[in-house]
C-alpha atoms as a PDB file:
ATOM      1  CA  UNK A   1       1.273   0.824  18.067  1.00  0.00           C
ATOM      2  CA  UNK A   2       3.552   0.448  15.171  1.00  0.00           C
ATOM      3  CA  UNK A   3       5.704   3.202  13.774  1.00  0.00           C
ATOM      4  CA  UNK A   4       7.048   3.883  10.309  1.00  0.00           C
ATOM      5  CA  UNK A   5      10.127   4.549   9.149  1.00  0.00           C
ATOM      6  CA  UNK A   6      12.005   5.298   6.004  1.00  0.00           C
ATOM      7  CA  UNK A   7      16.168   6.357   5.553  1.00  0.00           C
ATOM      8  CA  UNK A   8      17.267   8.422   2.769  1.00  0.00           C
ATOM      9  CA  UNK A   9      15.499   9.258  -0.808  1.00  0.00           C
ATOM     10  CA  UNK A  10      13.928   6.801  -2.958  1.00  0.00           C
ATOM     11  CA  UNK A  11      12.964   6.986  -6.656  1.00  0.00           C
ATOM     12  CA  UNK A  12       9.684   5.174  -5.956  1.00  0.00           C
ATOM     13  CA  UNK A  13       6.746   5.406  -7.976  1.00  0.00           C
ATOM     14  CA  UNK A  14       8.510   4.480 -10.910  1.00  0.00           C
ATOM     15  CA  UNK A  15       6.847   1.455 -12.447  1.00  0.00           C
ATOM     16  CA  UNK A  16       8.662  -1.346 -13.478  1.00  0.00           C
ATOM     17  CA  UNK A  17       8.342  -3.403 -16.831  1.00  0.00           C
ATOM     18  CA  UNK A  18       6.883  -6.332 -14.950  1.00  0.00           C
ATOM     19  CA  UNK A  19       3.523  -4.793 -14.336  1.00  0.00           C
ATOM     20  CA  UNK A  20       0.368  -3.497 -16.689  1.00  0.00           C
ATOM     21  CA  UNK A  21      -1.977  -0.601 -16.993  1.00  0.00           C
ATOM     22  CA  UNK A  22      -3.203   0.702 -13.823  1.00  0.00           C
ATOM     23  CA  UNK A  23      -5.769  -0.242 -11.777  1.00  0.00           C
ATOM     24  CA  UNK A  24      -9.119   2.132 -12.040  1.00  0.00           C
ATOM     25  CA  UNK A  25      -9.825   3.849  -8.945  1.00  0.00           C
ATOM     26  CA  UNK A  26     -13.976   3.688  -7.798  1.00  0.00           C
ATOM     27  CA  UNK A  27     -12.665   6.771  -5.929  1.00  0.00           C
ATOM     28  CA  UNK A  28     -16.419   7.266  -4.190  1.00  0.00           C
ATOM     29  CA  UNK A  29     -16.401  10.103  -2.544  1.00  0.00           C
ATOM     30  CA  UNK A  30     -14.205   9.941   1.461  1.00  0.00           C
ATOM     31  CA  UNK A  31     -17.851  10.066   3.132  1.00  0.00           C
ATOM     32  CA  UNK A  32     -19.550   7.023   1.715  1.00  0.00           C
ATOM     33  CA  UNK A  33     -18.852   4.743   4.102  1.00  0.00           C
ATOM     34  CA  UNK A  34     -21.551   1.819   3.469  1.00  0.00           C
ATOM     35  CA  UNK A  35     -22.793   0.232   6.825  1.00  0.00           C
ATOM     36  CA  UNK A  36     -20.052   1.228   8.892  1.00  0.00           C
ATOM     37  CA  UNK A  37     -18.981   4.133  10.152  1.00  0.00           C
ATOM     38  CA  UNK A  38     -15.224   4.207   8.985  1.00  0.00           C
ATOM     39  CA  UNK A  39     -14.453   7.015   6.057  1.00  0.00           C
ATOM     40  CA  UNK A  40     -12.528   5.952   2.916  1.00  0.00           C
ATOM     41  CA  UNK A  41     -10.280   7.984   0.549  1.00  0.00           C
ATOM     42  CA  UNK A  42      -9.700   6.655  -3.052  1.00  0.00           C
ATOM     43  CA  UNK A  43      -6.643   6.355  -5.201  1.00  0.00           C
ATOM     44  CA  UNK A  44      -4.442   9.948  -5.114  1.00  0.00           C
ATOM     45  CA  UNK A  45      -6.548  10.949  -1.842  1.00  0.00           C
ATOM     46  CA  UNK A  46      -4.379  12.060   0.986  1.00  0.00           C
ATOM     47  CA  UNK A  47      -5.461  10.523   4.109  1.00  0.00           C
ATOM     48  CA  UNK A  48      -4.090  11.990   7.603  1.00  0.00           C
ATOM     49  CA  UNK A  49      -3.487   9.775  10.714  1.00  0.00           C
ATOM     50  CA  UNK A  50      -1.839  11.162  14.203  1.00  0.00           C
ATOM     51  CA  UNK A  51       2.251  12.677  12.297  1.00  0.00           C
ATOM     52  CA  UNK A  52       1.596  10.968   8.467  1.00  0.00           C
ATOM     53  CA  UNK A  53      -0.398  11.608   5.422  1.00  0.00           C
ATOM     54  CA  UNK A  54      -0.564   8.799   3.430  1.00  0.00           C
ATOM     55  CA  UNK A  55      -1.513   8.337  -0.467  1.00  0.00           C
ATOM     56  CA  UNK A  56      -1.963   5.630  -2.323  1.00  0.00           C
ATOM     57  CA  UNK A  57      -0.700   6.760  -5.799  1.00  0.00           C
ATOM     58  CA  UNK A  58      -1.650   4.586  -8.462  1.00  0.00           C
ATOM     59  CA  UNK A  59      -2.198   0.548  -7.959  1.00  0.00           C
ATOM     60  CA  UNK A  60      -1.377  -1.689 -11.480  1.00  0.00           C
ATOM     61  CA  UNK A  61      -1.386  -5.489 -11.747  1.00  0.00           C
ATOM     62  CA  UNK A  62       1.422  -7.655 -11.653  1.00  0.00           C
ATOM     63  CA  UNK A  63       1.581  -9.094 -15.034  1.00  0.00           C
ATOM     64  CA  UNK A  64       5.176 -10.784 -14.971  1.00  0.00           C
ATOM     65  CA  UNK A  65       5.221 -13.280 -11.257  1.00  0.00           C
ATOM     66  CA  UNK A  66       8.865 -14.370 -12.098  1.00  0.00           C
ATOM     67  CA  UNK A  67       9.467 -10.790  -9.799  1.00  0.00           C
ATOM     68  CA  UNK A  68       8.967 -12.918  -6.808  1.00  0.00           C
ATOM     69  CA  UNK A  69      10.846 -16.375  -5.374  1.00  0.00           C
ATOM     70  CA  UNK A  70       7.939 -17.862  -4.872  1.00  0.00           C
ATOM     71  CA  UNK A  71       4.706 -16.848  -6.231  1.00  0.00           C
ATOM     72  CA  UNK A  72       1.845 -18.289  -4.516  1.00  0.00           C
ATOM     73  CA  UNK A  73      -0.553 -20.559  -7.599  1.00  0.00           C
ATOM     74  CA  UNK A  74      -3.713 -19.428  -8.192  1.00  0.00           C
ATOM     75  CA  UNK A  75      -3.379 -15.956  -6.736  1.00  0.00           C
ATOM     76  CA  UNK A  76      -2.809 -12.757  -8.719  1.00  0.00           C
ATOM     77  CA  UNK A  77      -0.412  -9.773  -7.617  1.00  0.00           C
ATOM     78  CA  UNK A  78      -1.231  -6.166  -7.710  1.00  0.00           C
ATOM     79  CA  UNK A  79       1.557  -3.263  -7.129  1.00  0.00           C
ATOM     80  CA  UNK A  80       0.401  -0.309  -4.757  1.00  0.00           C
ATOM     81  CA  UNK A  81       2.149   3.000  -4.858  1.00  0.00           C
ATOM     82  CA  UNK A  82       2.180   4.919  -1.641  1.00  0.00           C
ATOM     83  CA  UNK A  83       3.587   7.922  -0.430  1.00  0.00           C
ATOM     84  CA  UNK A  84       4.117   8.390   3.516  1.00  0.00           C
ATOM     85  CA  UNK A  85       4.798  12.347   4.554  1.00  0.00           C
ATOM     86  CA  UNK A  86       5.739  13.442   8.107  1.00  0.00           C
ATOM     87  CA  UNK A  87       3.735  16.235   8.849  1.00  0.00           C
ATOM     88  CA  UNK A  88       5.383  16.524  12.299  1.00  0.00           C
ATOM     89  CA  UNK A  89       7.301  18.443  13.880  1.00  0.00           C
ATOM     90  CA  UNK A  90       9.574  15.579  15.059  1.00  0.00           C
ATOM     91  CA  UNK A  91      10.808  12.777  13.129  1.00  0.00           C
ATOM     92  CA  UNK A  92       9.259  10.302  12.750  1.00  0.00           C
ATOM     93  CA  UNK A  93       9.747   6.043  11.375  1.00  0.00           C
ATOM     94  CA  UNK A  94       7.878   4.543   8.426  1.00  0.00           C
ATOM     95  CA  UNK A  95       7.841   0.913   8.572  1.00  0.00           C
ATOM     96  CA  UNK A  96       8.474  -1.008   5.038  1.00  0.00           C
ATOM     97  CA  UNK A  97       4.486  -2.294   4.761  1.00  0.00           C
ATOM     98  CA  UNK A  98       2.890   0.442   5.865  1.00  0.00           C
ATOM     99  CA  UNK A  99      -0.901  -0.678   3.924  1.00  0.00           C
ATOM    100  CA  UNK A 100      -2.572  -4.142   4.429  1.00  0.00           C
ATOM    101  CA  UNK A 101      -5.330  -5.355   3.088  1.00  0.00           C
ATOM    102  CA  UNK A 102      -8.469  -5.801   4.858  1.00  0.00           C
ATOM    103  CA  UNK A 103     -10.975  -8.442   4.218  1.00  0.00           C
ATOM    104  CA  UNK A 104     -14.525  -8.857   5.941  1.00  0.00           C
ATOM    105  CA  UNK A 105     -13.714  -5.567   7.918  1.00  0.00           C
ATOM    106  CA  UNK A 106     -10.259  -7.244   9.213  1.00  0.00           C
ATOM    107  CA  UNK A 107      -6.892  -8.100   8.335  1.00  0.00           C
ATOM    108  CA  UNK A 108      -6.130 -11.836   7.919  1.00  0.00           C
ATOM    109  CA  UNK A 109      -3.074 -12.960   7.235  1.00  0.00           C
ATOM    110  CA  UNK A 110      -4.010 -16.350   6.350  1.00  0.00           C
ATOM    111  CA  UNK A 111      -5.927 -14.872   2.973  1.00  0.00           C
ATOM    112  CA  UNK A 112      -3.209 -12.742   2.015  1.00  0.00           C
ATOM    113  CA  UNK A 113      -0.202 -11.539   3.598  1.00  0.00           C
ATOM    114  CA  UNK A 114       0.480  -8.010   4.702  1.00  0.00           C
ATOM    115  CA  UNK A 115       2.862  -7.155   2.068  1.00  0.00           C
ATOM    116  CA  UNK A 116       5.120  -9.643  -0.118  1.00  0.00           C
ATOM    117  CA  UNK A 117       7.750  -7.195  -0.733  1.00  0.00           C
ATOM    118  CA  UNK A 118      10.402  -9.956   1.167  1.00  0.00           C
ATOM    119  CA  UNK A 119       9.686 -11.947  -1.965  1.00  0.00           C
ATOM    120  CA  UNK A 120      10.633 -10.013  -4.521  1.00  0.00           C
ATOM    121  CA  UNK A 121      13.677 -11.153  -5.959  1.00  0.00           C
ATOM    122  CA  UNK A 122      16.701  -8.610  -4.672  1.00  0.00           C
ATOM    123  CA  UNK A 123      18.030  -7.514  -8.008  1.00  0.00           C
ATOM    124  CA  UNK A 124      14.269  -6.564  -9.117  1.00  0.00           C
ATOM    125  CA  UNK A 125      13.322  -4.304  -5.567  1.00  0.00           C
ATOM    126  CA  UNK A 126      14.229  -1.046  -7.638  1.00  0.00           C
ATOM    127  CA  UNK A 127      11.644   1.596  -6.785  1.00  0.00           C
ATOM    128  CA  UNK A 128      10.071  -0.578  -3.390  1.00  0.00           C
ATOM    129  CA  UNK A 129       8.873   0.715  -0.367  1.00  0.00           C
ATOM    130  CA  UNK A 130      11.492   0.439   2.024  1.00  0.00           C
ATOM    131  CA  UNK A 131      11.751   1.340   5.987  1.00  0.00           C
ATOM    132  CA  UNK A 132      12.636   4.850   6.542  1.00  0.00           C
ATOM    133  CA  UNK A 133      13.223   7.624   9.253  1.00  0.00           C
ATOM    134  CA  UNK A 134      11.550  10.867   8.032  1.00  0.00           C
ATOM    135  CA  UNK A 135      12.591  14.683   9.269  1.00  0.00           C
ATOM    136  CA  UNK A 136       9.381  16.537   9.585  1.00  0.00           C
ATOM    137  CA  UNK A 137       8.216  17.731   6.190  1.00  0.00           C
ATOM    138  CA  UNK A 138       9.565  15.039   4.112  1.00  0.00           C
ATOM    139  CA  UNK A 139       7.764  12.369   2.288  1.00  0.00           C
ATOM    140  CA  UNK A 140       8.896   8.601   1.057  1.00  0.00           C
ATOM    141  CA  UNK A 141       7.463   7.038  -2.284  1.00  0.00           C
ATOM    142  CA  UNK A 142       7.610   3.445  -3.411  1.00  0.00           C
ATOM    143  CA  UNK A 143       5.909   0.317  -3.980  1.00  0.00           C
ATOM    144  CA  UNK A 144       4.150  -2.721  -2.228  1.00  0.00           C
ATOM    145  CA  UNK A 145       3.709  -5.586  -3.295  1.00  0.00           C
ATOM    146  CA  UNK A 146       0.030  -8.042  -2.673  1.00  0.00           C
ATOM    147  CA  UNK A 147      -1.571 -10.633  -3.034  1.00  0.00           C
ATOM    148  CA  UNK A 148      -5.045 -10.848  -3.661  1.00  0.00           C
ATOM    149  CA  UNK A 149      -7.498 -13.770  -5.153  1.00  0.00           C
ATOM    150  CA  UNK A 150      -8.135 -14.086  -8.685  1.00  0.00           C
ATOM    151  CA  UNK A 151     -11.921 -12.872  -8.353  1.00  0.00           C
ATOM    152  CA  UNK A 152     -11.079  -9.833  -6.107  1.00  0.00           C
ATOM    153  CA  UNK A 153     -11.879  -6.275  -7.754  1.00  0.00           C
ATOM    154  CA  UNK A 154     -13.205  -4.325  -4.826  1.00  0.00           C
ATOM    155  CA  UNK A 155      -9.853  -3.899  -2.399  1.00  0.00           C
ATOM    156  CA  UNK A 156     -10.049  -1.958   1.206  1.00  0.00           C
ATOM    157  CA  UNK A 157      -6.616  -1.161   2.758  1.00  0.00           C
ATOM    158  CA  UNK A 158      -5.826   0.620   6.062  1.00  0.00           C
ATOM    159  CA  UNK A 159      -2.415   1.720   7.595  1.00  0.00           C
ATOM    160  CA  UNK A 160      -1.100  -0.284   9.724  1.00  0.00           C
ATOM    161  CA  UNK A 161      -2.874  -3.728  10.534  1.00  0.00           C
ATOM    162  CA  UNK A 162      -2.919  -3.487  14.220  1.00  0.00           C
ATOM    163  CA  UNK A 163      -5.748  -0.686  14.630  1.00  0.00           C
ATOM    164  CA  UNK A 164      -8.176   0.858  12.497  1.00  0.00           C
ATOM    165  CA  UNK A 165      -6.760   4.117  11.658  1.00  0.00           C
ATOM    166  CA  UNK A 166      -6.747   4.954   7.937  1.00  0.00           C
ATOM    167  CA  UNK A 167      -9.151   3.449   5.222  1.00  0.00           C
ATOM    168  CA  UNK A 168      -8.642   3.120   1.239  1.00  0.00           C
ATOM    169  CA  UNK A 169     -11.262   1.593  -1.050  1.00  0.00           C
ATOM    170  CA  UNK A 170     -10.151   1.205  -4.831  1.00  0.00           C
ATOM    171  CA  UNK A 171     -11.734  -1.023  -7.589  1.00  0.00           C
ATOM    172  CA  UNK A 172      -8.573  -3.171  -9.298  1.00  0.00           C
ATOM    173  CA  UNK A 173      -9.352  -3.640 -13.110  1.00  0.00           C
END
């Protein structure tokens, strides 16, 4: 199972110029779950899996590609904000991409990659999502960076994209 982990204090959540208004939340309620039987929180909805509660804060699109080294044509790029507490008792690691996106109840790389934070250009990383260690009762902002097709408006994410743990559903506007 993967871990996350995240080393000293961040000013995440602070959005950059590069990106535009945020992305509207459906935020249906946790319990509609649709045909299966997984539940889904909505933007600012603290989710709780095993020693983390996880948010997604706000999502917005990325207006401005020249953030990345190589952005991939005909795709567009949407920011997520997440927060990652330890609500352990014990330390506990926060990997740097701790959200994927899932697509036709799965994560698949070849439609869009995990995260595509390692793109973004060095000098323009300020506020990211980075790995971290956390002591129990602290938290770790910052941002993610994905790509998603064109058409796409109805995103589901889950932590971590080995096992279904944690579901988000948001509408991207």
């Amino acid at each position: 199972m993967l871990t996350f982990a995240a080393c000293g204090e961040k000013n995440g959540g602070k959005s950059s110029s590069e990106s535009s208004a945020p992305v509207e939340s459906s935020n249906a309620p946790s319990g509609e779950a649709g045909a299966d039987e997984n539940k889904y929180y909505g933007i600012g909805e603290a989710a709780e899996y095993e020693e983390y509660r996880i948010t997604i804060d706000k999502v917005e699109r990325v207006s401005d590609t020249s953030i990345f080294w190589n952005p991939k044509e005909g795709y567009s790029y949407i920011k997520v904000y997440v927060t990652v507490e330890n609500i352990d008792t014990e330390a506990v690691s926060v990997d740097e991409t701790p959200l994927c996106i899932v697509r036709d109840g799965d994560y698949n790389a070849e439609l869009s990659d995990y995260s595509r934070n390692t793109d973004v250009i060095n000098f323009l990383q300020d506020g990211i999502f980075e790995k971290a260690y956390l002591a129990p009762g602290t938290a770790e902002s910052g941002w993610l960076t994905f790509q998603i097709k064109p058409d796409e408006k109805e995103l589901t994410m889950k932590y971590d994209q080995l096992f279904d743990t944690v579901f988000f559903r948001f509408t991207v506007e």
